[in-house]
Protein backbone atom coordinates (compact mmCIF):
# COMPACT_ATOMS: atom_id res chain seq x y z
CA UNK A 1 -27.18 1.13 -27.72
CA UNK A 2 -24.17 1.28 -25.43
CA UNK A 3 -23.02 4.70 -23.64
CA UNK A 4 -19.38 5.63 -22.41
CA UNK A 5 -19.16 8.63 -20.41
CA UNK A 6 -16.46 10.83 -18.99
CA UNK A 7 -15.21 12.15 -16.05
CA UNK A 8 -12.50 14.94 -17.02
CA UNK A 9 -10.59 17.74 -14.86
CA UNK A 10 -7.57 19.37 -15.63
CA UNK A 11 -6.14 16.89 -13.48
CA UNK A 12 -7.93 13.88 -14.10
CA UNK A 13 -9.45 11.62 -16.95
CA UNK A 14 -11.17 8.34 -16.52
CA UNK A 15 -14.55 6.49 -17.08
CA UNK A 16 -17.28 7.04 -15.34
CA UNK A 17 -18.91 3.51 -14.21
CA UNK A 18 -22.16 4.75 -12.74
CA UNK A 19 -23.87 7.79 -12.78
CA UNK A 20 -26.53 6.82 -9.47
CA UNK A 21 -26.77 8.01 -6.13
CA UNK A 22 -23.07 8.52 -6.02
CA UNK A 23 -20.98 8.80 -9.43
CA UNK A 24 -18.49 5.99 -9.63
CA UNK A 25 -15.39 6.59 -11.34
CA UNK A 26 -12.97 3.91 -12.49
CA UNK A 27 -10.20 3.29 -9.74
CA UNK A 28 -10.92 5.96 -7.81
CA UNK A 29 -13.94 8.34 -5.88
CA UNK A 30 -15.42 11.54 -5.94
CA UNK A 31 -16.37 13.57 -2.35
CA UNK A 32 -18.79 16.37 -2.64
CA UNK A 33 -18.43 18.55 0.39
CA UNK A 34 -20.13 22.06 1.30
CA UNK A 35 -17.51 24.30 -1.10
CA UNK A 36 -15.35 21.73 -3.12
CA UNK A 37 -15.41 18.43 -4.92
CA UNK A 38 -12.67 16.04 -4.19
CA UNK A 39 -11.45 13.61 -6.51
CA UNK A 40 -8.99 10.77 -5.76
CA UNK A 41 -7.43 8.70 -7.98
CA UNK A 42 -4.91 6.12 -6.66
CA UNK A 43 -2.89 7.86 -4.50
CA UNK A 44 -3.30 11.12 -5.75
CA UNK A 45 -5.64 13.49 -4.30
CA UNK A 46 -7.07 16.95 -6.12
CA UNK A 47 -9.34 19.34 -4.65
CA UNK A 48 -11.98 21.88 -7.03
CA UNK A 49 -13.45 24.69 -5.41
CA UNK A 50 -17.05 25.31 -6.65
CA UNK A 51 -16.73 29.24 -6.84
């Protein structure tokens, strides 16, 4: 059996191609830093503070 997951923000929606180390998204990455998660997708760019 096959799973499809999801990577979803209120700014964001696309598959999620590995879920490793690192999670790879589909055409485009995700940073974790020390107080915020960065996603970019093309050439747009959204921060998410953890708090």
């Amino acid at each position: 059996m096959s799973y499809r997951y999801w990577f979803i923000t209120p700014h964001v929606e696309c598959a999620i191609h590995s879920l490793s180390e690192h999670i790879v998204i589909e055409k485009g990455t995700i940073e974790f830093e020390q107080n915020e998660m960065i996603v970019t997708v093309g050439n747009e760019r959204f921060s998410y503070n953890y708090e």
